[in-house]
Protein backbone atom coordinates (compact mmCIF):
# COMPACT_ATOMS: atom_id res chain seq x y z
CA UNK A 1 42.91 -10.37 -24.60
CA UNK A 2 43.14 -9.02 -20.94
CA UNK A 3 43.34 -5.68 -19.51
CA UNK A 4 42.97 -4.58 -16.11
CA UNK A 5 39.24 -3.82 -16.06
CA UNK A 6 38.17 -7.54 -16.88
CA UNK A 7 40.81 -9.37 -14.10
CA UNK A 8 39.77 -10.81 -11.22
CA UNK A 9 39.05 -9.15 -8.42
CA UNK A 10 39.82 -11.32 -5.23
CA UNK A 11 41.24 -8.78 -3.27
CA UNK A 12 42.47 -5.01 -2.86
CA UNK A 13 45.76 -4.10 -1.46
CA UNK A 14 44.46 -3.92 1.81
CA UNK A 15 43.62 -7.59 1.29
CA UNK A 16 40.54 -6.90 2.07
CA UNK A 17 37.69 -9.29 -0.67
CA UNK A 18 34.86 -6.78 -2.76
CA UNK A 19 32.45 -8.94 -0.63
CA UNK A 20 33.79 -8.03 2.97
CA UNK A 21 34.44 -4.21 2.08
CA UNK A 22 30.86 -3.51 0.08
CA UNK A 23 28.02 -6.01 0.53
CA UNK A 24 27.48 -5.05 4.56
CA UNK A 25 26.93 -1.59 2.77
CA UNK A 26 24.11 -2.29 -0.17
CA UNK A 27 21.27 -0.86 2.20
CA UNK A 28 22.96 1.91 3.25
CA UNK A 29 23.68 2.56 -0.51
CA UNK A 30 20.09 1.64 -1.87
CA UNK A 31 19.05 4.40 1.50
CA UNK A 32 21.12 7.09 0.08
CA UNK A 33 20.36 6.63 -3.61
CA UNK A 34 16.61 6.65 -2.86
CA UNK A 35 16.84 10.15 -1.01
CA UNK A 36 18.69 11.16 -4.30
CA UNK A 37 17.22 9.81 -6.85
CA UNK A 38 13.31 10.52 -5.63
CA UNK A 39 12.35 7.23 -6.62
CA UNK A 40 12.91 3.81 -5.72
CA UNK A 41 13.47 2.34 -9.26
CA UNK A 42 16.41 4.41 -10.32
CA UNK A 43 17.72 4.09 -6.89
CA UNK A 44 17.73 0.51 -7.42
CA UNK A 45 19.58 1.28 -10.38
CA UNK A 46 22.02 3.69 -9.58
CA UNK A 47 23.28 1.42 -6.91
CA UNK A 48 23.43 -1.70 -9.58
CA UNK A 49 25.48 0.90 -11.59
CA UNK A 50 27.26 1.99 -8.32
CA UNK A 51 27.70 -1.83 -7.33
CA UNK A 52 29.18 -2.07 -10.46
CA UNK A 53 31.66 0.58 -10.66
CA UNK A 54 32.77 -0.68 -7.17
CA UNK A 55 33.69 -3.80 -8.54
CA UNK A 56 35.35 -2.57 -11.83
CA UNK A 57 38.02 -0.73 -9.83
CA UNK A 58 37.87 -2.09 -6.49
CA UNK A 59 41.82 -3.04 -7.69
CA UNK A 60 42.26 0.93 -6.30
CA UNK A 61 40.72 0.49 -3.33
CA UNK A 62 43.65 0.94 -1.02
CA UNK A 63 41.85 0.28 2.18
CA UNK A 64 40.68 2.34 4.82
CA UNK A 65 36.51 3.34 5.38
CA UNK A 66 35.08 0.86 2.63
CA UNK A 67 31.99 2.42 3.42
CA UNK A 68 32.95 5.88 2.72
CA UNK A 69 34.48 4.61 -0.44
CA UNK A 70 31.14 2.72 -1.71
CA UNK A 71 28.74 5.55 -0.40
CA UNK A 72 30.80 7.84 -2.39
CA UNK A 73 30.56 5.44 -5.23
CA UNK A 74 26.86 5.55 -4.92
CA UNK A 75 26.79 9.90 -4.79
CA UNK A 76 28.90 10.00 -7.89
CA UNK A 77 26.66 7.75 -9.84
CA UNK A 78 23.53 9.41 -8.80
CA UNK A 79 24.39 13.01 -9.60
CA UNK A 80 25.63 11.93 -13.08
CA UNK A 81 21.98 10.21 -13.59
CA UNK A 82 20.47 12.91 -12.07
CA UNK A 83 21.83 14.91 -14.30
CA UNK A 84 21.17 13.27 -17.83
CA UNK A 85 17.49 12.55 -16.79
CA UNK A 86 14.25 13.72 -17.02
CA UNK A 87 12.62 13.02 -13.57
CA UNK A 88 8.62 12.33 -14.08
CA UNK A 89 6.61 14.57 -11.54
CA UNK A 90 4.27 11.84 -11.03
CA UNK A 91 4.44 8.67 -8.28
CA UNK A 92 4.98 5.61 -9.42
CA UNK A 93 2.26 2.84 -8.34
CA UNK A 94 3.66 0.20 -6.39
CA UNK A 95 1.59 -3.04 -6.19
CA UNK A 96 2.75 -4.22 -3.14
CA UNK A 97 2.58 -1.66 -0.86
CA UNK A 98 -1.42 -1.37 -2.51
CA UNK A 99 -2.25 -4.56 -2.58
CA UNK A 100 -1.18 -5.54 1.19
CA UNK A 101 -3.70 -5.66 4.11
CA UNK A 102 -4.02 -2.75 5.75
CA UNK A 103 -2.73 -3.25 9.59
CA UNK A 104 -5.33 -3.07 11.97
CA UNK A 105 -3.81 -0.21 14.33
CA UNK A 106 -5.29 3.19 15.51
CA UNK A 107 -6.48 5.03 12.36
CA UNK A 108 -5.60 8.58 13.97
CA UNK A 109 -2.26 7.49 14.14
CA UNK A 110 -1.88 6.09 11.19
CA UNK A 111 -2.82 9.88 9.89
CA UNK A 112 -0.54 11.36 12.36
CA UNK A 113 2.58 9.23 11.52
CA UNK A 114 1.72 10.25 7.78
CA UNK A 115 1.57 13.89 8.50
CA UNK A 116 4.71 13.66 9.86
CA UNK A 117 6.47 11.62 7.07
CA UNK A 118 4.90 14.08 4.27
CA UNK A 119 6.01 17.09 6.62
CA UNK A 120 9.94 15.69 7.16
CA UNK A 121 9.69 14.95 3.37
CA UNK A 122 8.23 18.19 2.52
CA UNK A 123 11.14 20.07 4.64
CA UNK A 124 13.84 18.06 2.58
CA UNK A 125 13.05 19.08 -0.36
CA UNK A 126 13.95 23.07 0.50
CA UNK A 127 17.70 21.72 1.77
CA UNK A 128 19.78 21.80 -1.38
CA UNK A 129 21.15 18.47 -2.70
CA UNK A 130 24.52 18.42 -1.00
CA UNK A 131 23.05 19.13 2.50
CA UNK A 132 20.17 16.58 1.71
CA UNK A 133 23.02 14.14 0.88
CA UNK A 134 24.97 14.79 3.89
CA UNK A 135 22.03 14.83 6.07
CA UNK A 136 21.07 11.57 5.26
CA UNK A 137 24.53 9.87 5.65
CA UNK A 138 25.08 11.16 9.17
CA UNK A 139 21.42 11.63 10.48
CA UNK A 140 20.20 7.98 8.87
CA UNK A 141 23.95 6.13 8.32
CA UNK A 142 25.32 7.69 11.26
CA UNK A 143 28.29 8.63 9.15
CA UNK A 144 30.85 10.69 11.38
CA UNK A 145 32.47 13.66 10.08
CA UNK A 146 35.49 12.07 8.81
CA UNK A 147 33.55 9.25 6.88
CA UNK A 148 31.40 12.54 5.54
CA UNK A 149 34.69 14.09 4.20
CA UNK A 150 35.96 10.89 2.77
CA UNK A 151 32.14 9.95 1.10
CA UNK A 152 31.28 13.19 -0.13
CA UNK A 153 35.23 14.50 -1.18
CA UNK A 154 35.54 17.61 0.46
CA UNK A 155 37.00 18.76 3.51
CA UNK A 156 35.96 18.11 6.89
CA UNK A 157 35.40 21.95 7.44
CA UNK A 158 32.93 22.47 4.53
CA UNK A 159 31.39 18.88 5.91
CA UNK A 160 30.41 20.86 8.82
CA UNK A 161 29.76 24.18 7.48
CA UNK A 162 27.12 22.76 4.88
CA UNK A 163 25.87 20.42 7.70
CA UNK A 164 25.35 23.21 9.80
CA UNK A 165 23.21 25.00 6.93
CA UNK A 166 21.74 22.12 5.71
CA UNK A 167 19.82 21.70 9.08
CA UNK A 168 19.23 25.09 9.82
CA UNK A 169 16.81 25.51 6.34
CA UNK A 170 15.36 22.00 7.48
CA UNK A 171 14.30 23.47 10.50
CA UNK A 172 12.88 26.74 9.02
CA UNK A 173 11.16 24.66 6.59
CA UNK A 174 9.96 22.65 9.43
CA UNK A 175 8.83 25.50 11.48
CA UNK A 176 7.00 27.17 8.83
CA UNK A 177 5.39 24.15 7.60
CA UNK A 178 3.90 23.64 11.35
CA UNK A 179 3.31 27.47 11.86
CA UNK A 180 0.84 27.14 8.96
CA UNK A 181 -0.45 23.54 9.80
CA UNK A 182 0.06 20.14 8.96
CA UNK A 183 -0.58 18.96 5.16
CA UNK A 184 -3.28 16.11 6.36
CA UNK A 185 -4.99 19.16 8.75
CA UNK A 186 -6.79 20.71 6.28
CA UNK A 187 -8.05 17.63 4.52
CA UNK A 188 -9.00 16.47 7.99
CA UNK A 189 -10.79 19.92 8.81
CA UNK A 190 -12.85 19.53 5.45
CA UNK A 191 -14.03 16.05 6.26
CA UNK A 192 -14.52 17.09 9.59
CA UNK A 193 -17.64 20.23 8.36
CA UNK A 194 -18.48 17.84 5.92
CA UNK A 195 -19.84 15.44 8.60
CA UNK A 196 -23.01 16.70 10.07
CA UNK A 197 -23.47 16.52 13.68
């Protein structure tokens, strides 16, 4: 018993093989999905699902910006997790990043280039999740605006417009997260009074 859903996919019309058109894509996907998904687990899921999807019907893949097509792929399947699931508020321990030497560099860089991770990471999270999405696919993926349109299915015009808003309440959120100090300044401050002299 065959249908078209369980035949062999070898190529698309563009003759193009699933390997050539989505594999040289899996970290931008697994990039993406973790900025959406807020966690690294069901990021690594969602692009297994994703992975899988692209697969099932890469028979309609009619060529053009395989990337576009996967990364879109990967969007779809994490706003329909996102929105069946219950996201936990706490972090999730991760053994190997614990359990690893620490690297002997400069500790007041160290706390620097972690202020300024927790401070970009802060921002994000006041850019709603379309902007954050698009954001991420042309700031980190370098995604132009036609490879936007095509990955996120709307028109080039509302690519930019959104874009355009998208980093101007990333700035503000920037700016008024520096205007009122970094998040490891305080802590430091406190330590700092707390150390007699």
């Amino acid at each position: 018993m065959s249908n078209g859903l369980c035949r062999p996919v070898a190529a698309s019309l563009a003759g193009d093989s699933f390997d050539d058109v989505v594999l040289p894509h899996l970290d931008a996907a697994c990039r993406l999905a973790r900025h959406l998904m807020r966690n690294q687990h069901d990021a690594e899921d969602a692009v297994q699902e994703a992975s899988l999807r692209a697969f099932r019907y890469f028979r309609t893949f009619s060529g053009g910006n395989g990337r576009a097509w996967f990364l879109r792929i990967v969007r779809n399947t994490c706003h329909g997790w996102r929105g069946h699931r219950v996201q936990a508020a706490t972090e999730s321990f991760d053994e190997a990043q614990h359990s690893q030497a620490r690297p002997a560099t400069d500790p007041e860089m160290l706390a620097l280039r972690t202020d300024d991770v927790l401070l970009i990471e802060q921002a994000m999270r006041h850019v709603p999740d379309r902007g954050r999405a698009l954001l991420m696919l042309r700031e980190f993926e370098g995604l132009s605006y036609r490879e936007l349109s095509q990955a996120m299915g709307m028109p080039i015009g509302t690519v930019m417009s959104t874009l355009s808003r998208a980093r101007r309440v990333f700035r503000e959120a920037l700016e008024s997260q520096t205007r009122s100090g970094t998040p490891g300044q305080a802590v430091r401050e406190r330590d700092r009074r707390a150390v007699p002299v």
